[in-house]
Protein backbone atom coordinates (compact mmCIF):
# COMPACT_ATOMS: atom_id res chain seq x y z
CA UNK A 1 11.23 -8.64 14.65
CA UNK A 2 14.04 -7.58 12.31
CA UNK A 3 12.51 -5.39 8.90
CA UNK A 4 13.97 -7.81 7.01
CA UNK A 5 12.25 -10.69 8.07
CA UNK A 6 9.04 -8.51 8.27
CA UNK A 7 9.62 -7.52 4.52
CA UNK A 8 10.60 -11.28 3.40
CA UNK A 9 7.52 -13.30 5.41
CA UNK A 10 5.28 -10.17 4.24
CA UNK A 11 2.90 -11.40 1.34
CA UNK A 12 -0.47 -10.96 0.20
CA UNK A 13 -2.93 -12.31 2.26
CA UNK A 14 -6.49 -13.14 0.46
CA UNK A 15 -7.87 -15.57 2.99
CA UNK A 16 -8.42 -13.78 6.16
CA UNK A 17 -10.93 -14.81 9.32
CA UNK A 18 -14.70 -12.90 8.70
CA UNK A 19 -15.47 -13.55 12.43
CA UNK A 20 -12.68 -11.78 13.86
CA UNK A 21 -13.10 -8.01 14.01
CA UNK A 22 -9.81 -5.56 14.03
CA UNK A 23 -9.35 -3.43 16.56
CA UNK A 24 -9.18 0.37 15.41
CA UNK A 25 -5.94 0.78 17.15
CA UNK A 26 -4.26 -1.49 15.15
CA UNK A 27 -5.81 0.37 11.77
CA UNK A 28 -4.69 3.55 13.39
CA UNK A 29 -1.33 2.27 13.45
CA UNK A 30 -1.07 1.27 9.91
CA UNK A 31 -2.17 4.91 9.06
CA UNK A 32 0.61 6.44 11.66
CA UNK A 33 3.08 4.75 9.32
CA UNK A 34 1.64 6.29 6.38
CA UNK A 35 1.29 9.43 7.74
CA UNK A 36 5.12 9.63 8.16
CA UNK A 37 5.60 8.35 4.46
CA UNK A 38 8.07 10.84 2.35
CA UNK A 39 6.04 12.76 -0.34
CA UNK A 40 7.17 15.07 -2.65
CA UNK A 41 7.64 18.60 -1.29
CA UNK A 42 5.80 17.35 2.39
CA UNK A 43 2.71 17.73 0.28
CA UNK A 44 1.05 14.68 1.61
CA UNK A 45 -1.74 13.65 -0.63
CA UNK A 46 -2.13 10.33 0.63
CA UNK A 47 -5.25 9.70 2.09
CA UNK A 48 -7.17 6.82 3.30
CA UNK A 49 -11.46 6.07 4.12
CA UNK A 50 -11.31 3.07 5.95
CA UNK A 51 -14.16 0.91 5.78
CA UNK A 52 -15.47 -1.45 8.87
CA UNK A 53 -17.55 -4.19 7.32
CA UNK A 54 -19.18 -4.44 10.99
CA UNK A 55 -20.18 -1.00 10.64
CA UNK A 56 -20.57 0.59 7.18
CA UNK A 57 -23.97 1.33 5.66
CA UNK A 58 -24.55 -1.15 2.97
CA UNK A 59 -24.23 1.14 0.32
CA UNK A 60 -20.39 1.42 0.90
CA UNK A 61 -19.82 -2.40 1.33
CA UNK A 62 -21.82 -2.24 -1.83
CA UNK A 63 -20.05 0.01 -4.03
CA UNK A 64 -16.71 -1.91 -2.92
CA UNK A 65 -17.36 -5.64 -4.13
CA UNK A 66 -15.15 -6.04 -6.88
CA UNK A 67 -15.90 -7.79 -10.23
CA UNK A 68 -12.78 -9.98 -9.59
CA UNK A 69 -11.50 -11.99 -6.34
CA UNK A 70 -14.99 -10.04 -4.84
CA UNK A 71 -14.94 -12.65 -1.85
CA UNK A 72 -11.84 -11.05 -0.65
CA UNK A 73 -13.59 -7.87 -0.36
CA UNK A 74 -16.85 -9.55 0.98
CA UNK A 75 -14.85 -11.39 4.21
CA UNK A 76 -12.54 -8.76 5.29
CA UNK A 77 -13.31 -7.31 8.73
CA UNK A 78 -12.04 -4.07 7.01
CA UNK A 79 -11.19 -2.53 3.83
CA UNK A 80 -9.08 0.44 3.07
CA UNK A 81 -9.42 2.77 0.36
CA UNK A 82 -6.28 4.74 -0.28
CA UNK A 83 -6.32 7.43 -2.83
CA UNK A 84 -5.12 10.67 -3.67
CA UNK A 85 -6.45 14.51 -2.50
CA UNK A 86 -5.33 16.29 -5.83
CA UNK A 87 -6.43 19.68 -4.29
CA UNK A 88 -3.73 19.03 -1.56
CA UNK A 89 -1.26 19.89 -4.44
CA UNK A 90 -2.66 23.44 -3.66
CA UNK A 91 -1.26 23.96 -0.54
CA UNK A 92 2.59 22.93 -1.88
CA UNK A 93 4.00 26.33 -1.41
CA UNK A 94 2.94 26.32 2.57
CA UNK A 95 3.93 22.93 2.91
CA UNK A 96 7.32 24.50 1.54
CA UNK A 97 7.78 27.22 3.94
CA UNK A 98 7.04 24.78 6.93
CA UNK A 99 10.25 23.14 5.73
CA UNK A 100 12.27 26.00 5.49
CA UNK A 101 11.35 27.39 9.22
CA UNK A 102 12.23 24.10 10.69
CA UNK A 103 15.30 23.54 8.67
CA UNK A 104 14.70 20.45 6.50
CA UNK A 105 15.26 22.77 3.22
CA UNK A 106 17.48 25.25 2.24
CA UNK A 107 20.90 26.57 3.58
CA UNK A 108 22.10 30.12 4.68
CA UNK A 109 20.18 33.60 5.73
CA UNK A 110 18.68 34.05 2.22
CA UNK A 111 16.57 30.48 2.15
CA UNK A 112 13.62 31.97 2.90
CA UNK A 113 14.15 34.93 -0.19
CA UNK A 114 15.24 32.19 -2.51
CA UNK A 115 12.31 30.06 -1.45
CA UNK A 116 9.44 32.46 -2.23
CA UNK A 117 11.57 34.21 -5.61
CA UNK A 118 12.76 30.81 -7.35
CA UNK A 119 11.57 27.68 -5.74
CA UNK A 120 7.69 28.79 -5.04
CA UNK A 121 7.08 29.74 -8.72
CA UNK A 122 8.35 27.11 -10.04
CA UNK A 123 6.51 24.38 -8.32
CA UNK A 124 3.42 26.67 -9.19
CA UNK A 125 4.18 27.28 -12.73
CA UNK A 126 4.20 22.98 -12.77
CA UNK A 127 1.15 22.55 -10.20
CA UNK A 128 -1.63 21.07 -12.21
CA UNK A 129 0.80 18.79 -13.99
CA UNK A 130 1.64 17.11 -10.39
CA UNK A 131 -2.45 16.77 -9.69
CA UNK A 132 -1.71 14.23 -12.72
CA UNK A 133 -1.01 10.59 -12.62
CA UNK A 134 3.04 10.09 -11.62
CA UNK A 135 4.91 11.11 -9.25
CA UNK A 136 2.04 11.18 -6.38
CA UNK A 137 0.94 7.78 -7.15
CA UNK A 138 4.63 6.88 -6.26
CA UNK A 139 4.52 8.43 -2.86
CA UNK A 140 0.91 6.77 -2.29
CA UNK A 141 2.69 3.41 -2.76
CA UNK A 142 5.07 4.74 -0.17
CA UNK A 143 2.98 5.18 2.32
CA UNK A 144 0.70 2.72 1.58
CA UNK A 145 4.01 -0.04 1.87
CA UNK A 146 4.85 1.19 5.27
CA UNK A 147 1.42 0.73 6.25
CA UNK A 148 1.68 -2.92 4.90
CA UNK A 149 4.77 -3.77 6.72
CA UNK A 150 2.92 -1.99 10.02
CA UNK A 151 -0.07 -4.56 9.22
CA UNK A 152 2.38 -7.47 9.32
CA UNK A 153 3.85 -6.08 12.58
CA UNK A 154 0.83 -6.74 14.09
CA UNK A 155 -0.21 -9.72 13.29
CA UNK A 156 -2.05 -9.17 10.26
CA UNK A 157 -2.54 -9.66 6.44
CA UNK A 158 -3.56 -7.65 3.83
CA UNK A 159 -3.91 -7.66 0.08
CA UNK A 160 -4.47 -4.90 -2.08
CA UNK A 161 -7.05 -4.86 -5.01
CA UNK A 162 -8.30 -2.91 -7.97
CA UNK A 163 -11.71 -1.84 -8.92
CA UNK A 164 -13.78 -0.39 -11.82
CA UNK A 165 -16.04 1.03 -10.02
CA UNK A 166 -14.56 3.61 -8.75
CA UNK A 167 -17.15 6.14 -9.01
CA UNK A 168 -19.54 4.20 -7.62
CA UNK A 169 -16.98 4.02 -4.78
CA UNK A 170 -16.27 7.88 -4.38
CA UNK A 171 -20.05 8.42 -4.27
CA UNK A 172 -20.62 5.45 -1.87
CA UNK A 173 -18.12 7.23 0.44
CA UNK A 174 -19.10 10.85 -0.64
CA UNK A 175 -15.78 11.19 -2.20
CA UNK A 176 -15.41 14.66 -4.34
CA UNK A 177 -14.07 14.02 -7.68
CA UNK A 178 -10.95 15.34 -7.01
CA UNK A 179 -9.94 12.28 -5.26
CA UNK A 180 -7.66 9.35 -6.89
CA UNK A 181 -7.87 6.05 -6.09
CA UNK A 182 -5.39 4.02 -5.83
CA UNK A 183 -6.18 0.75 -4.59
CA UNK A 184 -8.23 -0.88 -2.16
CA UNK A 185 -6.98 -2.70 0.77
CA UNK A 186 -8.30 -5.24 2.63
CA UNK A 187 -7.03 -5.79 6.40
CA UNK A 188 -7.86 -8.79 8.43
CA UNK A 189 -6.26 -11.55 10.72
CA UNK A 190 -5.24 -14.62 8.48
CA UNK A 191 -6.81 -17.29 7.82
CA UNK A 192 -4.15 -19.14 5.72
CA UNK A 193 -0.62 -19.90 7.25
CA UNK A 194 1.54 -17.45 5.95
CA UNK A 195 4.70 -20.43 5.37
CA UNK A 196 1.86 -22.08 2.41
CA UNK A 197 2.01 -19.91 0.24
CA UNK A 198 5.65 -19.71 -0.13
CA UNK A 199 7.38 -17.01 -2.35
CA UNK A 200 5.74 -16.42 -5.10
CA UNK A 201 7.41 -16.40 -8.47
CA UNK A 202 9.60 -13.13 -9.12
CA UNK A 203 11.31 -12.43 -12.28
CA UNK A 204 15.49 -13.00 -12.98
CA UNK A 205 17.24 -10.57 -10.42
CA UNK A 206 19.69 -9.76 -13.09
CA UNK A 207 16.76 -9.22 -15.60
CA UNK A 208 15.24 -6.35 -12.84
CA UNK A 209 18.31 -4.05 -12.65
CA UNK A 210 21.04 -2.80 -14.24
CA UNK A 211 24.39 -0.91 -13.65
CA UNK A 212 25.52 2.41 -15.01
CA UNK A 213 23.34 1.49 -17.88
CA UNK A 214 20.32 -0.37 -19.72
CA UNK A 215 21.27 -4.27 -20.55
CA UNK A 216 24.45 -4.14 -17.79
CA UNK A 217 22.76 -6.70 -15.04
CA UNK A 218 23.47 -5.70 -11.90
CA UNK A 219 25.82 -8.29 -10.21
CA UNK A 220 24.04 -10.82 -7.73
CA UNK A 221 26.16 -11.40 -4.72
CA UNK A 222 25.68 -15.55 -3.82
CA UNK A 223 26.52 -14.40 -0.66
CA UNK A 224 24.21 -11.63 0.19
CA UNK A 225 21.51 -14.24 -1.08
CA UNK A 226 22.77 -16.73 1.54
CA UNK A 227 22.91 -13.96 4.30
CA UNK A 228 19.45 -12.60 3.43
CA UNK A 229 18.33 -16.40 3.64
CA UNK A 230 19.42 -16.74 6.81
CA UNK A 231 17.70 -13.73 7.64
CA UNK A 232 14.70 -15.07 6.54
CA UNK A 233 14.09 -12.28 3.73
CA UNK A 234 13.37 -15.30 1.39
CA UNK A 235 10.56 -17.92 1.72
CA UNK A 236 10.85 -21.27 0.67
CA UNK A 237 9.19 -21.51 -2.83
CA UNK A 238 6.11 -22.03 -3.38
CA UNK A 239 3.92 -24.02 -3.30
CA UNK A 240 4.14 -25.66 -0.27
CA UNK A 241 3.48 -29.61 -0.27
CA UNK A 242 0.12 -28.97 1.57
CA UNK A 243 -1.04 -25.66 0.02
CA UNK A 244 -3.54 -27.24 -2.03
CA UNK A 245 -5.45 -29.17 0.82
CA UNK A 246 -5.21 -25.50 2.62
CA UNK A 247 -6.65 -24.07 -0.17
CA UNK A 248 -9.63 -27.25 0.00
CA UNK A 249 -10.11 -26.52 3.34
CA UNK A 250 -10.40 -22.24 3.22
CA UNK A 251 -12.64 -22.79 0.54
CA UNK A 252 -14.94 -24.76 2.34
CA UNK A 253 -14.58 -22.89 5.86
CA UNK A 254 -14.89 -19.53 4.20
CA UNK A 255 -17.93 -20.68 1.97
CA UNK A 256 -16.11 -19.55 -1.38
CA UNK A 257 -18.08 -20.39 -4.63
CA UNK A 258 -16.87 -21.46 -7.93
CA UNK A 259 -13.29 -22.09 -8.70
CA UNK A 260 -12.35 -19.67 -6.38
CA UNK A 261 -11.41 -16.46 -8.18
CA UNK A 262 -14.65 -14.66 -8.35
């Protein structure tokens, strides 16, 4: 399958099969691809407890049930909490010299000299500002895309959630404090057809980006959109004619309370 059909038929996924388990492998894929995510100076803070709802105590499956779209959470065969290792931001400087010895940084015989007398101090004279909220969490969402798009590779869906209960969360998994969430994931086989939900609504291209400066839209090519359709990087807009009988029947089949949401 071409990327960019994976990355235009690639959506969330909230209605996904409770009876069908994942197979590890497949999970083990998804974190291969994040694994091999860039991150700022090879640190690699991305890090992932993934939770099998066949297998965890009940304390973790617990902790994870969100206040909002909680069935999600509740039917998916697994759910994957990505977060952050701050203390990883420690090791930056090693992480540095590994890319210097196998060539991915620097130029000449004095690399290694410059490394340790310029670059080294000043990525420690800045490291517990990068244990903050910023850059990191833009590597995080990185790796966590590629795992996505590794998901959807396989046959999956996924849909990625936010909780306040984090704490409760990092103790549930024995999580030191140190650790940043970032969202939770869940992973399962679909349920829904992923044509029904069409492409969601997205905001004016020309409204997104700009050239050479702020309020200059960046000029949309009719004819890249045409290719890209062809491609199949767009959906058909949604809704589909038959979403809402889909969305009937799921609700039904997956015994989902209430309007739905909750």
């Amino acid at each position: 399958m071409e990327l960019r059909e994976v990355i235009g038929n690639r959506r969330s996924m909230r209605f996904l099969r409770p009876y069908q388990m994942v197979e590890p492998e497949k999970i083990q894929r998804m974190l291969e691809a994040a694994r091999l995510a860039s991150h700022w100076g090879n640190v690699g803070s991305t890090r992932a407890v993934v939770v099998f709802r066949d297998s965890a105590p009940k304390e973790a499956l617990d902790a994870l049930t969100a206040p909002i779209a909680g069935y999600q959470i509740r039917i998916a065969p697994v759910i994957i909490v990505w977060y952050l290792d701050t203390t990883i931001v420690d090791r930056q400087g090693d992480r540095l010299r590994e890319l210097v010895n196998v060539g991915a940084l620097g130029v000449g015989e004095g690399k290694h000299e410059q490394l340790e007398k310029q670059l080294i101090p000043i990525f420690n004279s800045i490291l517990e500002r990068m244990k903050e909220p910023g850059l990191g969490e833009v590597d995080g969402g990185q790796a966590i895309a590629q795992a996505t798009l590794m998901a959807y590779e396989q046959g999956l869906g996924t849909c990625c959630l936010s909780s306040p209960n984090v704490d409760r969360i990092r103790q549930a998994l024995g999580m030191p404090d140190t650790c940043r969430i970032l969202v939770i994931q869940t992973v399962g086989y679909p349920a829904e057809m992923p044509e029904a939900g069409g492409q969601r609504p997205r905001q004016p291209f020309g409204e997104m980006f700009h050239m050479n400066r702020f309020g200059n839209a960046f000029p949309r090519s009719p004819e890249v959109v045409r290719e890209l359709e062809r491609d199949r990087m767009f959906q058909a807009a949604a809704p589909q004619p038959y979403r809402e009988a889909e969305l009937d029947f799921l609700k039904a089949a997956l015994g989902i309370k209430g309007h739905g949401l909750l």
